[in-house]
C-alpha atoms as a PDB file:
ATOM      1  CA  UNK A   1      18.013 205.262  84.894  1.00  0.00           C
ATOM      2  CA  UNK A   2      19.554 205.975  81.180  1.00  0.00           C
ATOM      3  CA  UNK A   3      19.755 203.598  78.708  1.00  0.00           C
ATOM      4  CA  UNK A   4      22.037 200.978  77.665  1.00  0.00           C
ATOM      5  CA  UNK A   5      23.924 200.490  74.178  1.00  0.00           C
ATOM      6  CA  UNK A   6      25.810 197.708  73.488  1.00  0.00           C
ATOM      7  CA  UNK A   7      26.203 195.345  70.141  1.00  0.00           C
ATOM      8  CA  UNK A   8      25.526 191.925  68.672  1.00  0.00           C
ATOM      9  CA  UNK A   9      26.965 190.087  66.246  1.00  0.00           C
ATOM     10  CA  UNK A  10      25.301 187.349  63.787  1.00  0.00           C
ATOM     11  CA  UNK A  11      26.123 183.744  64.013  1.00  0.00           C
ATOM     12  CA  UNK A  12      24.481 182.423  60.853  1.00  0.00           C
ATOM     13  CA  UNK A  13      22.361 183.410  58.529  1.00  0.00           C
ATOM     14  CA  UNK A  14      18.394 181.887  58.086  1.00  0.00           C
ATOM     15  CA  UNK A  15      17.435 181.138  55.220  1.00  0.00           C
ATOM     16  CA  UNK A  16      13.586 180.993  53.849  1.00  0.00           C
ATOM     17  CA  UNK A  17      11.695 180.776  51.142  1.00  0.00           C
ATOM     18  CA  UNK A  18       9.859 184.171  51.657  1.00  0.00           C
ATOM     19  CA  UNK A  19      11.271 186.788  49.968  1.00  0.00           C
ATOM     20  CA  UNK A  20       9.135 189.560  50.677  1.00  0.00           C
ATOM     21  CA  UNK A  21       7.373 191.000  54.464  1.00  0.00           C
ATOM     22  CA  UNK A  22       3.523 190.213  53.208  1.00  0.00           C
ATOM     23  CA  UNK A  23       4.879 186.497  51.868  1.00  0.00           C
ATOM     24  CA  UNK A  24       5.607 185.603  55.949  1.00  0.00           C
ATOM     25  CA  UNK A  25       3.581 183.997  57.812  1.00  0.00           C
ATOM     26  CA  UNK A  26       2.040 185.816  60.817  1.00  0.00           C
ATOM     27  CA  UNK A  27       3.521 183.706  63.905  1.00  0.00           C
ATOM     28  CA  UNK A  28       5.361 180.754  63.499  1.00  0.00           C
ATOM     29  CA  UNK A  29       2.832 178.376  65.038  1.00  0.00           C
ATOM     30  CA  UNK A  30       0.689 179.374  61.800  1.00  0.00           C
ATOM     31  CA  UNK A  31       3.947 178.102  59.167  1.00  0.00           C
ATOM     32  CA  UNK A  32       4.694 174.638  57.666  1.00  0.00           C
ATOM     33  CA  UNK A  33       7.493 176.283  55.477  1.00  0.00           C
ATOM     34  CA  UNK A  34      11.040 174.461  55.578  1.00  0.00           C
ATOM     35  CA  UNK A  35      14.134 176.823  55.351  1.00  0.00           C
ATOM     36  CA  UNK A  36      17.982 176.226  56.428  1.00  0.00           C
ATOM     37  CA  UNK A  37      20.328 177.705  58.672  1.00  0.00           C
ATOM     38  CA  UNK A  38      23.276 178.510  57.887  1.00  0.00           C
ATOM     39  CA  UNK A  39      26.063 179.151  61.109  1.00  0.00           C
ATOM     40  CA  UNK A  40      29.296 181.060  60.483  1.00  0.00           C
ATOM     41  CA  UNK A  41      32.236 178.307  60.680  1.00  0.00           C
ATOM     42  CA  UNK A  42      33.639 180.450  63.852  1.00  0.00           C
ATOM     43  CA  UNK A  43      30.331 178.541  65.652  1.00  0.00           C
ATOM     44  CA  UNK A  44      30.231 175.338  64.349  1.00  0.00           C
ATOM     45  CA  UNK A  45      31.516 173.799  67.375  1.00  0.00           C
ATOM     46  CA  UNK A  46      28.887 175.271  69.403  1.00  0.00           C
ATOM     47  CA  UNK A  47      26.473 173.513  67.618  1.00  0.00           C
ATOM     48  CA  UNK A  48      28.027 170.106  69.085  1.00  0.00           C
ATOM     49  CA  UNK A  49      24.598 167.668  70.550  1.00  0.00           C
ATOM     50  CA  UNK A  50      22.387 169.919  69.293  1.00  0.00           C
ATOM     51  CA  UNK A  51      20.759 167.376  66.782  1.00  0.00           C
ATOM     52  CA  UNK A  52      19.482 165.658  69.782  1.00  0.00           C
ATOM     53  CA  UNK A  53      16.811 168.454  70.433  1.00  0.00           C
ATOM     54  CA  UNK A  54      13.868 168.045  68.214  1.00  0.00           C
ATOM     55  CA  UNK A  55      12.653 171.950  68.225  1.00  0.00           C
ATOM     56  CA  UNK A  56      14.848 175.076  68.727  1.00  0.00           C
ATOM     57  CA  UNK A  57      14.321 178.984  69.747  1.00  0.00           C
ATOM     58  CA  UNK A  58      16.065 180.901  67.328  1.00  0.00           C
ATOM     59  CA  UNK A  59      16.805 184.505  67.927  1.00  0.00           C
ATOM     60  CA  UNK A  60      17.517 186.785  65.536  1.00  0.00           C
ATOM     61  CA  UNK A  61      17.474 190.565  64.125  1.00  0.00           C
ATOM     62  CA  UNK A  62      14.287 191.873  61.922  1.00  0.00           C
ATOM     63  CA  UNK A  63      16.910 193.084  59.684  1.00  0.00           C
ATOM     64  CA  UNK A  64      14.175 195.063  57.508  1.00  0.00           C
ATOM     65  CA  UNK A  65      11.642 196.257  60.109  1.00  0.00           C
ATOM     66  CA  UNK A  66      11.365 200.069  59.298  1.00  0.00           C
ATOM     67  CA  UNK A  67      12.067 202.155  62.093  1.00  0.00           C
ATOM     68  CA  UNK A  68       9.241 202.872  64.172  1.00  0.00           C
ATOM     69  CA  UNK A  69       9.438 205.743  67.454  1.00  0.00           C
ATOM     70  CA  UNK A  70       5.824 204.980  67.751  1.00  0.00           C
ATOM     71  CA  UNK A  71       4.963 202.770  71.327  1.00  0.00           C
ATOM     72  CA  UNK A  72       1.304 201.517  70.218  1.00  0.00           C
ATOM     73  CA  UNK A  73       0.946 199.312  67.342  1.00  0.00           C
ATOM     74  CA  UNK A  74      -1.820 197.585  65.542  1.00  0.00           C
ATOM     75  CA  UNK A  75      -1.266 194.315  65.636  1.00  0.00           C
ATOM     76  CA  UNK A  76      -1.959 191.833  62.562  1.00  0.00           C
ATOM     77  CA  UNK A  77      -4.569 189.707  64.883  1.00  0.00           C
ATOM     78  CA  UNK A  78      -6.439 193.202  65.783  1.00  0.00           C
ATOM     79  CA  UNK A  79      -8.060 196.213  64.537  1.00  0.00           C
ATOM     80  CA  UNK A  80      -7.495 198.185  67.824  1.00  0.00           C
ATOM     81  CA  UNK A  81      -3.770 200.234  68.855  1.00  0.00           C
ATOM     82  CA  UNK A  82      -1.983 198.367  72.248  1.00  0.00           C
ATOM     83  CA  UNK A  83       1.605 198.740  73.218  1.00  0.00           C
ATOM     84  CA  UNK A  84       4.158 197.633  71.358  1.00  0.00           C
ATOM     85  CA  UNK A  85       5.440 195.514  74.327  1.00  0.00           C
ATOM     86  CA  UNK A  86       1.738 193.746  74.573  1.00  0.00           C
ATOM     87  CA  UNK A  87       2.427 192.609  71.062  1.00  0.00           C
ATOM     88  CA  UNK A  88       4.816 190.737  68.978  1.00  0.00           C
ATOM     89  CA  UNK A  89       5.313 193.283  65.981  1.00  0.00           C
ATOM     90  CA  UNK A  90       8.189 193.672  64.368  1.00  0.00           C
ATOM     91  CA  UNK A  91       9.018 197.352  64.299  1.00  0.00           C
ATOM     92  CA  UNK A  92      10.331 197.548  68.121  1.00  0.00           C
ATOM     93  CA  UNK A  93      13.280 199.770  69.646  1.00  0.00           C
ATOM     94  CA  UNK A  94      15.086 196.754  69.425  1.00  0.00           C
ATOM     95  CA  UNK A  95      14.273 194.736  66.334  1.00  0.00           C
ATOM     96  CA  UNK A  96      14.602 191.051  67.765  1.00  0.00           C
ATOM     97  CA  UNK A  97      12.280 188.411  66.546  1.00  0.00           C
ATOM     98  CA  UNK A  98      11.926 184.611  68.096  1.00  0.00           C
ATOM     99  CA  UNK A  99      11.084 181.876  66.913  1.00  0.00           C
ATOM    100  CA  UNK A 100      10.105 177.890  67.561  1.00  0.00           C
ATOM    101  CA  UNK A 101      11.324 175.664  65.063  1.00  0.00           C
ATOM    102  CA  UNK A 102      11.666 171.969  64.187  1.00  0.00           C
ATOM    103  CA  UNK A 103      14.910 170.993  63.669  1.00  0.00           C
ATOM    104  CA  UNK A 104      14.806 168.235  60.689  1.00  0.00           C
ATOM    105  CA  UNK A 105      18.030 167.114  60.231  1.00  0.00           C
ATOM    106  CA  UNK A 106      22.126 168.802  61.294  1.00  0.00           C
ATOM    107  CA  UNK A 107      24.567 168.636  58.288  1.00  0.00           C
ATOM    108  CA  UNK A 108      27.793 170.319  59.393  1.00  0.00           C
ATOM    109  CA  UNK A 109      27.002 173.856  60.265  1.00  0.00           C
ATOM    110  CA  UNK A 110      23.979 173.570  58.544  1.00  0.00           C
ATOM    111  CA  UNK A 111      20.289 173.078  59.638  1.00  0.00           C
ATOM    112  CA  UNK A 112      17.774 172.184  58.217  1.00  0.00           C
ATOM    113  CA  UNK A 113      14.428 173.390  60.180  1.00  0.00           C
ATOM    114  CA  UNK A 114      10.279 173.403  59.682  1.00  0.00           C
ATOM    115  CA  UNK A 115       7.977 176.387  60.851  1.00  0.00           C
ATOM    116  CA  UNK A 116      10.147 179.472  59.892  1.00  0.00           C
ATOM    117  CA  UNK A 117       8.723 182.917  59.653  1.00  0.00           C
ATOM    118  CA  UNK A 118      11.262 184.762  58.850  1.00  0.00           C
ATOM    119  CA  UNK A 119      12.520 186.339  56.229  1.00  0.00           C
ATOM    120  CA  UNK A 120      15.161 184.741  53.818  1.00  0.00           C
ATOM    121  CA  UNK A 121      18.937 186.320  54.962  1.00  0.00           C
ATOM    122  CA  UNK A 122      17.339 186.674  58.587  1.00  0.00           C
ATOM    123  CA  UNK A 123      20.666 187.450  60.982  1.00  0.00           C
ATOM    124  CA  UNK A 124      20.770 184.696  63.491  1.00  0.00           C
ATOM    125  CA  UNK A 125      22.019 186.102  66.725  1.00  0.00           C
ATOM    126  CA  UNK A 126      21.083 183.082  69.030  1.00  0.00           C
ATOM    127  CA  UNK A 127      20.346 179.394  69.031  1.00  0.00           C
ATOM    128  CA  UNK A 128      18.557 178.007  72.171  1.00  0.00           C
ATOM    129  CA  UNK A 129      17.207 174.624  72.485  1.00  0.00           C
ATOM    130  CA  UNK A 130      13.393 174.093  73.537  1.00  0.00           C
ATOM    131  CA  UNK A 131      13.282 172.341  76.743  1.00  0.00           C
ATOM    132  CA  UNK A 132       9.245 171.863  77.178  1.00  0.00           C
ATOM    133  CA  UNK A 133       9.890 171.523  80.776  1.00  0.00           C
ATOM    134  CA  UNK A 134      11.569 175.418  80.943  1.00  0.00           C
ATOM    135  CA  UNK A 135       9.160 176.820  77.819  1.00  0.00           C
ATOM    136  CA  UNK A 136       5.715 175.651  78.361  1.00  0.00           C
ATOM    137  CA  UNK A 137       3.685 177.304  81.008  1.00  0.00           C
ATOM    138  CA  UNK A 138       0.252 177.521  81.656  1.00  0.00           C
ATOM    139  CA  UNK A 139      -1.183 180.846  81.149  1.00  0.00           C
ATOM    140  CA  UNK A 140      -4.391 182.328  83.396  1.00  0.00           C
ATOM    141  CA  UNK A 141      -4.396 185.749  80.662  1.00  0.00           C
ATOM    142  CA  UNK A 142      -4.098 186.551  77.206  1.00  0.00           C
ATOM    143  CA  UNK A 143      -5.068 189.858  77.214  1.00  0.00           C
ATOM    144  CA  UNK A 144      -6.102 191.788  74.070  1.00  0.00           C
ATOM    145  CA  UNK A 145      -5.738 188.501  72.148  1.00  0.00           C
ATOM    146  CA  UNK A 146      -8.142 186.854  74.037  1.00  0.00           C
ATOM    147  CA  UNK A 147     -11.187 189.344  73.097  1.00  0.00           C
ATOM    148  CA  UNK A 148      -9.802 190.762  70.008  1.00  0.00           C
ATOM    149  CA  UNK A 149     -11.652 191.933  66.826  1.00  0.00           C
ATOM    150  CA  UNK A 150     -11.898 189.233  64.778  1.00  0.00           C
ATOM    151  CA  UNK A 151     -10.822 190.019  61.233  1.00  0.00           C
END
């Protein structure tokens, strides 16, 4: 089976107030930082009923993840190598982040949002809304995480 190409474009940009990789916070779950986004007017309209979600999956590109051809990782939460797919680091062979977020408040094609993780210019390449009923599962394993080395 060969491999696939094909391209994205940004919708928005996501702004934060981290500046820098080491300012981010590790997961999103772990972040109380307010930031904005910021959707090109060519998607405005497709932002129609979305202040009636409270939280939000954003997708988007780690725009300044070195690249990486190496398939094991170490993790931030653990001193030992896994696979990059059994982790959520950021220098994949795709670079595409997600993220939860709190959406605080819609003004025009603006958002204002709580948790973000991301760095500030983040390209936004999707908006999904969090449907608790779709995104919350209950999990029997957590594999490495769940016996890591604690740091």
């Amino acid at each position: 089976m060969t491999s696939v190409e094909f391209r994205m474009k940004s919708i928005g940009v996501i702004h934060t107030p981290f500046k820098e990789k080491s300012e981010t916070p590790i997961q999103f779950s772990r972040s109380t930082a307010f930031g904005e986004i910021e959707i090109h007017s060519e998607f405005e309209e497709g932002l129609t009923s979305i202040e009636g979600f409270s939280h939000l999956i954003l997708i988007y590109a780690f725009h300044e993840a070195l690249e990486n051809d190496s398939l094991l990782v170490k993790p931030f939460l653990d001193e030992n190598m896994h696979g990059i797919f059994a982790t959520r680091y950021y220098t994949r062979p795709n670079p595409i982040g997600f993220s939860v977020v709190r959406l605080v408040e819609r003004i025009g094609r603006r958002l204002k949002i709580q948790w973000v993780d991301m760095l500030d210019g983040t390209p936004l390449l999707d908006i999904k809304p969090y449907v608790p009923e779709f995104d919350v599962h209950k999990v029997d394993k957590l594999g490495w995480y769940e016996t890591r080395s604690h740091q």
